[in-house]
C-alpha atoms as a PDB file:
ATOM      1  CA  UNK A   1      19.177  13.974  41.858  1.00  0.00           C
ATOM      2  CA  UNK A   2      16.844  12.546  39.163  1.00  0.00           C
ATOM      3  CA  UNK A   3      15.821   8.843  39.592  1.00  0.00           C
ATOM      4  CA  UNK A   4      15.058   6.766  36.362  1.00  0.00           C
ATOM      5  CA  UNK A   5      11.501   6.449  37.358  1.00  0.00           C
ATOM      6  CA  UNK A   6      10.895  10.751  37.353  1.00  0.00           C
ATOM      7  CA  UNK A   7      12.543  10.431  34.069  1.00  0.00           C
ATOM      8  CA  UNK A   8      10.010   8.270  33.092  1.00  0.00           C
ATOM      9  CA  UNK A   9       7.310   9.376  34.368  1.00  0.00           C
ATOM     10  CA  UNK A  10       8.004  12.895  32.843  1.00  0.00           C
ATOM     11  CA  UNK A  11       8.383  10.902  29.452  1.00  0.00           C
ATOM     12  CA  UNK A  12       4.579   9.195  29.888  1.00  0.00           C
ATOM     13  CA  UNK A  13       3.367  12.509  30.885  1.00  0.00           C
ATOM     14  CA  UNK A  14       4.359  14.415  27.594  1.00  0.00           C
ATOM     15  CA  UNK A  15       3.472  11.623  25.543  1.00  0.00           C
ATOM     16  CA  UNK A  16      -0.500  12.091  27.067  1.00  0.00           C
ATOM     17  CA  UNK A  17       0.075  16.162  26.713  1.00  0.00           C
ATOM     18  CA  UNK A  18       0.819  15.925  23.057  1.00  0.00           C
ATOM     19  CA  UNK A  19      -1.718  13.355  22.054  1.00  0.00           C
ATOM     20  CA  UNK A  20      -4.568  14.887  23.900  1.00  0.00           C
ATOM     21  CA  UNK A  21      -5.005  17.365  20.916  1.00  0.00           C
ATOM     22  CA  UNK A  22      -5.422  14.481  18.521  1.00  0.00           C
ATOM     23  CA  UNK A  23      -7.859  12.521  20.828  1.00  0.00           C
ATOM     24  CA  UNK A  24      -9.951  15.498  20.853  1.00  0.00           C
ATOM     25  CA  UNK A  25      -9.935  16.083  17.464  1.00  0.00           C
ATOM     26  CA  UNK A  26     -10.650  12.577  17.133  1.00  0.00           C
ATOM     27  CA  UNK A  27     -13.983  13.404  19.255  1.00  0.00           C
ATOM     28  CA  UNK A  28     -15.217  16.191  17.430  1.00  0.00           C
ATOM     29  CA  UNK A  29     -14.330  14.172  13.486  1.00  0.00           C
ATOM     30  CA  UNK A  30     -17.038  13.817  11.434  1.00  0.00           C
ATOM     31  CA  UNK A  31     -17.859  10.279  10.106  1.00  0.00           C
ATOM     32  CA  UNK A  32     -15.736   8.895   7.476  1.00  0.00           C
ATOM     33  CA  UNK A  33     -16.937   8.207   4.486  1.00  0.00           C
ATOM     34  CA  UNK A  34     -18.224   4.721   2.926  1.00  0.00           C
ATOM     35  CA  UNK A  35     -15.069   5.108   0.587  1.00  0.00           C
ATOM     36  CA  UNK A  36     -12.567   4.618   3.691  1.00  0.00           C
ATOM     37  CA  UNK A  37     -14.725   1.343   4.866  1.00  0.00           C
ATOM     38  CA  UNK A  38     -14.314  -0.174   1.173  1.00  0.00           C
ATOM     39  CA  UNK A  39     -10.535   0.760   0.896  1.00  0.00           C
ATOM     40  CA  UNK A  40      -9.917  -1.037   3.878  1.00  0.00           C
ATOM     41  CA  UNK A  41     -12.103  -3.921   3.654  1.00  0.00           C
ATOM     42  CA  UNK A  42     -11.331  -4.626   0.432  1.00  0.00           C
ATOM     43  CA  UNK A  43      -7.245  -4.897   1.426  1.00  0.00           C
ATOM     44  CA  UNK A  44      -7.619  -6.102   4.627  1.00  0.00           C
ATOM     45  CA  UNK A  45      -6.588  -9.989   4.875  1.00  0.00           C
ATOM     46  CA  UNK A  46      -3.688 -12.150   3.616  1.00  0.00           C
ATOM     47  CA  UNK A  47      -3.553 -12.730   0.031  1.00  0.00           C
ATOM     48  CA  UNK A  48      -1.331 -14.765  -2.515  1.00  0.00           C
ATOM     49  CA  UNK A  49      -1.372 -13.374  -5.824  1.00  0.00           C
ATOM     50  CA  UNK A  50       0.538 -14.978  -9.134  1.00  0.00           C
ATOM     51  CA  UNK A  51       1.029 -14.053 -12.625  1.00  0.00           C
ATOM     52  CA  UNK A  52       3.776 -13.191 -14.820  1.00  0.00           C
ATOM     53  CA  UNK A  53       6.318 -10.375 -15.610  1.00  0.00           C
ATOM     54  CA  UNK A  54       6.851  -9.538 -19.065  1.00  0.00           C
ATOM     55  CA  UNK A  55      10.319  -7.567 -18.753  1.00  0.00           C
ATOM     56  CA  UNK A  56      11.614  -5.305 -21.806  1.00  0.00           C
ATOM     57  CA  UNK A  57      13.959  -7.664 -24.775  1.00  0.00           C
ATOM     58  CA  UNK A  58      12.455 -10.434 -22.562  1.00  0.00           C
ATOM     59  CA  UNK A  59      11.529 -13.448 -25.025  1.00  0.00           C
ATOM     60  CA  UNK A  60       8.704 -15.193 -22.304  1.00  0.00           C
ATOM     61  CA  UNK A  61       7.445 -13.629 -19.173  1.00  0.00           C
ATOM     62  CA  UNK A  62       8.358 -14.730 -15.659  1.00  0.00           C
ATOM     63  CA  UNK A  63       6.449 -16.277 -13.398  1.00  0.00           C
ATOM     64  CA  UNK A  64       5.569 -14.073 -10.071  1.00  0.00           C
ATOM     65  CA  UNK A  65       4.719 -15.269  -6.887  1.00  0.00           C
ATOM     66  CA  UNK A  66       3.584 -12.350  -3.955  1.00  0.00           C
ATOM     67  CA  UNK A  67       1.868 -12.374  -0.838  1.00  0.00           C
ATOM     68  CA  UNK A  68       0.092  -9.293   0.643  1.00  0.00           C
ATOM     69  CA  UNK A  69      -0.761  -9.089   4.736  1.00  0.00           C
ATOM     70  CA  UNK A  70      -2.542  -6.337   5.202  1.00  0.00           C
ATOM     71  CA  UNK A  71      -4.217  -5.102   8.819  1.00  0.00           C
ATOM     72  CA  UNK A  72      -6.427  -2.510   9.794  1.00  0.00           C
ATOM     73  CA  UNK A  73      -4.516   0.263  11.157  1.00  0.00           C
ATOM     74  CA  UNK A  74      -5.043   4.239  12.899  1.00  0.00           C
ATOM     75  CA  UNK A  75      -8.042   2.882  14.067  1.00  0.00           C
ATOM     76  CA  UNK A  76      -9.581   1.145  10.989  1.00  0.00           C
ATOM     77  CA  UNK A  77      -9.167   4.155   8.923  1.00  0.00           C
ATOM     78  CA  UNK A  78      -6.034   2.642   7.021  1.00  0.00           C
ATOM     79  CA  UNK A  79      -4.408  -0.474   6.074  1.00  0.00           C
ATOM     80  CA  UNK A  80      -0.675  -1.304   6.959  1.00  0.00           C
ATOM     81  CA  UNK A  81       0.651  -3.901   4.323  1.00  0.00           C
ATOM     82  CA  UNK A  82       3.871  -6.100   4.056  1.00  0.00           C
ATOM     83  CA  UNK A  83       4.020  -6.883   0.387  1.00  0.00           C
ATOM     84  CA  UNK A  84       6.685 -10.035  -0.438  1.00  0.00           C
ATOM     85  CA  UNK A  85       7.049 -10.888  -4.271  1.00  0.00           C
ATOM     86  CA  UNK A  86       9.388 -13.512  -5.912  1.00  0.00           C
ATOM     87  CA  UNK A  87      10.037 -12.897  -9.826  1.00  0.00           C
ATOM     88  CA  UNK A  88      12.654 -15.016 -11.514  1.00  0.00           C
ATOM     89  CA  UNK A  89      14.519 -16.052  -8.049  1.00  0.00           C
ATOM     90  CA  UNK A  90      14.508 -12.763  -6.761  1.00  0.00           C
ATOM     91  CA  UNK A  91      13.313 -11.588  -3.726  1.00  0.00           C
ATOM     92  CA  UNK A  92      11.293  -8.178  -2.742  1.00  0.00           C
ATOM     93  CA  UNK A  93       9.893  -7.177   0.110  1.00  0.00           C
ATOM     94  CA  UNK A  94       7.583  -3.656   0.987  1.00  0.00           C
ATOM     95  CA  UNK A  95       5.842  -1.943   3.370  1.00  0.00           C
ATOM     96  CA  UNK A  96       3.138   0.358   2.679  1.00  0.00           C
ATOM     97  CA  UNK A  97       0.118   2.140   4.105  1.00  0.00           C
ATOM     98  CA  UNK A  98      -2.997   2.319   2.224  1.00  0.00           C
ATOM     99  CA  UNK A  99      -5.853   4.682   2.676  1.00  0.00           C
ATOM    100  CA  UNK A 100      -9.170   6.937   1.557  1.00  0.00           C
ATOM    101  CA  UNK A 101      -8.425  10.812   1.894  1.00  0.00           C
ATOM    102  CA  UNK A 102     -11.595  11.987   2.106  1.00  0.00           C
ATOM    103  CA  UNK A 103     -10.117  15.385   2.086  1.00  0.00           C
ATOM    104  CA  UNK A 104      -8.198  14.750  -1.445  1.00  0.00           C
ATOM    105  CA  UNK A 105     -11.007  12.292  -2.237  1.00  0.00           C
ATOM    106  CA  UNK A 106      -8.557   9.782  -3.405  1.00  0.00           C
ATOM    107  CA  UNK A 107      -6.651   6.291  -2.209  1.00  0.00           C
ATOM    108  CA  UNK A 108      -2.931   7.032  -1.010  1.00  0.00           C
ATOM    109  CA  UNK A 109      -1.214   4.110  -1.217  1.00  0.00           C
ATOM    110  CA  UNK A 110       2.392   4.765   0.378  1.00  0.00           C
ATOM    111  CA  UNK A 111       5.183   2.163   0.064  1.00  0.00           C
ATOM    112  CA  UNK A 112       9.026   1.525   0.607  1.00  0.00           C
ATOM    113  CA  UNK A 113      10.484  -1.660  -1.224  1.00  0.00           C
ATOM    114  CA  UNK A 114      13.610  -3.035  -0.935  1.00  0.00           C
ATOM    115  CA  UNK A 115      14.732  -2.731  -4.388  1.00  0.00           C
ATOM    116  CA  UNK A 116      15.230   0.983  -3.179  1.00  0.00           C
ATOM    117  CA  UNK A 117      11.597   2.654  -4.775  1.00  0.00           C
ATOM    118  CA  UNK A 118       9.745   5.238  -2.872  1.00  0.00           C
ATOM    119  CA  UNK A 119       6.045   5.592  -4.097  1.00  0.00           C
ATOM    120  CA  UNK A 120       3.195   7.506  -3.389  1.00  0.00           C
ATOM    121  CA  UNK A 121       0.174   6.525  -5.392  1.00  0.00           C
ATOM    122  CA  UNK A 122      -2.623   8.265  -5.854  1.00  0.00           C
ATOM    123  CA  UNK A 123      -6.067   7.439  -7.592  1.00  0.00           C
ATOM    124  CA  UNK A 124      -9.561   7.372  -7.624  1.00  0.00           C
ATOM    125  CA  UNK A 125     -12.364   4.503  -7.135  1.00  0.00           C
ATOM    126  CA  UNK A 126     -14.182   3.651 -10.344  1.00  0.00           C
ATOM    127  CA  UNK A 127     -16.174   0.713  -9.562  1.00  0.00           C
ATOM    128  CA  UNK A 128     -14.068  -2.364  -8.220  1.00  0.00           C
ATOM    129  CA  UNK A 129     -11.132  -0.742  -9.076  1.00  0.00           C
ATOM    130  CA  UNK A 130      -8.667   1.878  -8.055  1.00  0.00           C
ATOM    131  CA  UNK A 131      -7.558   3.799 -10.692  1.00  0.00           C
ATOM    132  CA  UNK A 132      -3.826   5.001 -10.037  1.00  0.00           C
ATOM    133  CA  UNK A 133      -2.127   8.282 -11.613  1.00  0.00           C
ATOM    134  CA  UNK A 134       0.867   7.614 -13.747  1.00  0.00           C
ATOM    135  CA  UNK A 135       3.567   7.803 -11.231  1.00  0.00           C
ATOM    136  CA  UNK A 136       7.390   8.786 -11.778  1.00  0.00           C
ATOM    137  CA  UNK A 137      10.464   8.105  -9.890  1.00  0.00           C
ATOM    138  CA  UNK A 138      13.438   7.112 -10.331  1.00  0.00           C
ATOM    139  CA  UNK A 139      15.603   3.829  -8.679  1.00  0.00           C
ATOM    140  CA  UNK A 140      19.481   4.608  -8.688  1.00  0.00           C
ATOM    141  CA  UNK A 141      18.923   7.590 -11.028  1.00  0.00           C
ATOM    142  CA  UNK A 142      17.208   5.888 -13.537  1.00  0.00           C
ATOM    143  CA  UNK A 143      13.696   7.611 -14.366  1.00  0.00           C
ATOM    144  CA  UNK A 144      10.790   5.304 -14.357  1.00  0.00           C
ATOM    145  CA  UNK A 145       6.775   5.974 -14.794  1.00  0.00           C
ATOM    146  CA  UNK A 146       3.866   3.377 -13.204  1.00  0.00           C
ATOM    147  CA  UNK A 147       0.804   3.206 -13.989  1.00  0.00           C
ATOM    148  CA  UNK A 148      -0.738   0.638 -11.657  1.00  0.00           C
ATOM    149  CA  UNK A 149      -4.573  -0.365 -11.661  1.00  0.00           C
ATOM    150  CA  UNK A 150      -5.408  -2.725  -8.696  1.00  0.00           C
ATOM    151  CA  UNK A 151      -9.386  -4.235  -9.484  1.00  0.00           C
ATOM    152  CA  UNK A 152     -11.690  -6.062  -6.844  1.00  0.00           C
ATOM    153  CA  UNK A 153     -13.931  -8.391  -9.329  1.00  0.00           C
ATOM    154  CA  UNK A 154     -15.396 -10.186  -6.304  1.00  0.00           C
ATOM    155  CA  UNK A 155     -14.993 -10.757  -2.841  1.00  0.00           C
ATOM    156  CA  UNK A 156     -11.563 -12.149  -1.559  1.00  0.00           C
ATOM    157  CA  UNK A 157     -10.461 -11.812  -5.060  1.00  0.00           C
ATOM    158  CA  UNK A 158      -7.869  -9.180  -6.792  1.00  0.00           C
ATOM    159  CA  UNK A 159      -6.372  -8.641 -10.259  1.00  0.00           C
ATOM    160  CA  UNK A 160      -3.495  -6.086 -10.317  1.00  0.00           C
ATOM    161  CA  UNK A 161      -2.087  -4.238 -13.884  1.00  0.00           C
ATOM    162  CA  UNK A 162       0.819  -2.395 -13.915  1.00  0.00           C
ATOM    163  CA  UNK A 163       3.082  -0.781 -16.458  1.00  0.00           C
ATOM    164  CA  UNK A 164       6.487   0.458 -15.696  1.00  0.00           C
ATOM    165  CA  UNK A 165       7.933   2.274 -18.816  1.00  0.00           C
ATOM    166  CA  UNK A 166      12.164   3.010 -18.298  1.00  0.00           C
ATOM    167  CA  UNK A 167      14.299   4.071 -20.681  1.00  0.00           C
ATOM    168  CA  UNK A 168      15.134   0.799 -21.367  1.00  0.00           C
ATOM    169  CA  UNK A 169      11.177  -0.002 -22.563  1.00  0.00           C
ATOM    170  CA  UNK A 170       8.101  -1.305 -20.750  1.00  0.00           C
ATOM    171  CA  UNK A 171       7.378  -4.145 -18.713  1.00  0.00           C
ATOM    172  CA  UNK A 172       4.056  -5.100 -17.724  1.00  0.00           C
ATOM    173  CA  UNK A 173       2.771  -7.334 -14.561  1.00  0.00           C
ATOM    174  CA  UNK A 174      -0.442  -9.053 -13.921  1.00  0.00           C
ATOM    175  CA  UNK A 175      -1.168 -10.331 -11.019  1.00  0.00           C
ATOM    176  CA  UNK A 176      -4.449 -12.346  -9.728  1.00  0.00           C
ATOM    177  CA  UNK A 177      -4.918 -13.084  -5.835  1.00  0.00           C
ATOM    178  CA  UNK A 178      -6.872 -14.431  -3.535  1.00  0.00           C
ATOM    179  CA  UNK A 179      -7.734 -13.718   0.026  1.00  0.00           C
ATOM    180  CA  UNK A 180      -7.529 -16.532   2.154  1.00  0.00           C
ATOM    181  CA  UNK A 181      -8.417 -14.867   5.604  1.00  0.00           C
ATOM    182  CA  UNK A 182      -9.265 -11.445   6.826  1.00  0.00           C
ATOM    183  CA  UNK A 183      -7.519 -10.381   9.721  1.00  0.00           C
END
């Protein structure tokens, strides 16, 4: 007969078994380059960012009010993010994981929203700022392309760009933020 605590303890013992290849990997890594250290320091912290939203046949932009907690995460090689944004009484709400490949040499930024988009950014460091690649997906079928340029002018400050062109036209979003505490 198997008691709850064998099952258990079986459980424990695979979970050690499988991540022992990663811990020694994790050993043997070389050092990560300074590009990882400024992706993550420069997200890392709670921010409140504002702007407006200039949406397609819109006469006047909306006002847009976000916050971004980000935490170091996998060790301080990463950042895991919960992005909130209000734009003209509605509410959005993300996740997303941001980090330096060093093997792609380029920052992933990963995120899930709630108004159903799936995006995987990719782009480059040019100074302050992280240079995106146009990025296409769609949101209930319907075909839309990002560009998105986040910028670090100073520290514990931000100033996001983005374009999203749809069939229907482009809108464009700036944002400007401010950390107020580093986690």
């Amino acid at each position: 007969m198997q008691t709850k605590w064998s099952g258990t303890c079986r459980a424990i013992t695979c979970g050690v078994l499988l991540a022992m290849p990663l811990a020694a990997h994790a050993d043997t890594a070389a050092p990560a380059p300074p590009e990882v250290k400024k992706t993550v320091e420069a997200f890392t912290g709670n921010w409140t960012l504002t702007g407006t939203d200039l949406e397609p046949g819109a006469q006047a932009p909306a006002p847009v009010k976000a916050t971004l907690e980000c935490k170091p995460a996998a060790l301080g090689l990463a950042v895991n993010c919960r992005i909130t944004a209000e734009v003209s009484g509605s509410r959005v709400e993300a996740a997303a994981i941001i980090g330096y490949s060093p093997d792609e040499h380029v920052v992933r930024w990963m995120e899930i929203s709630s108004s159903g988009e799936y995006h995987d950014h990719r782009g480059v460091w040019k100074g302050n700022e992280i240079e995106f690649e146009p990025l296409t997906y769609t949101v209930s079928g319907a075909k839309m392309t990002e560009v998105f340029s986040p910028s670090f002018p100073s520290p514990g400050k931000t100033l996001w760009k983005v374009t999203v062109e749809s069939s229907e036209g482009k809108s464009r979003m700036e944002l400007t933020g401010t950390r107020s505490s580093a986690n």
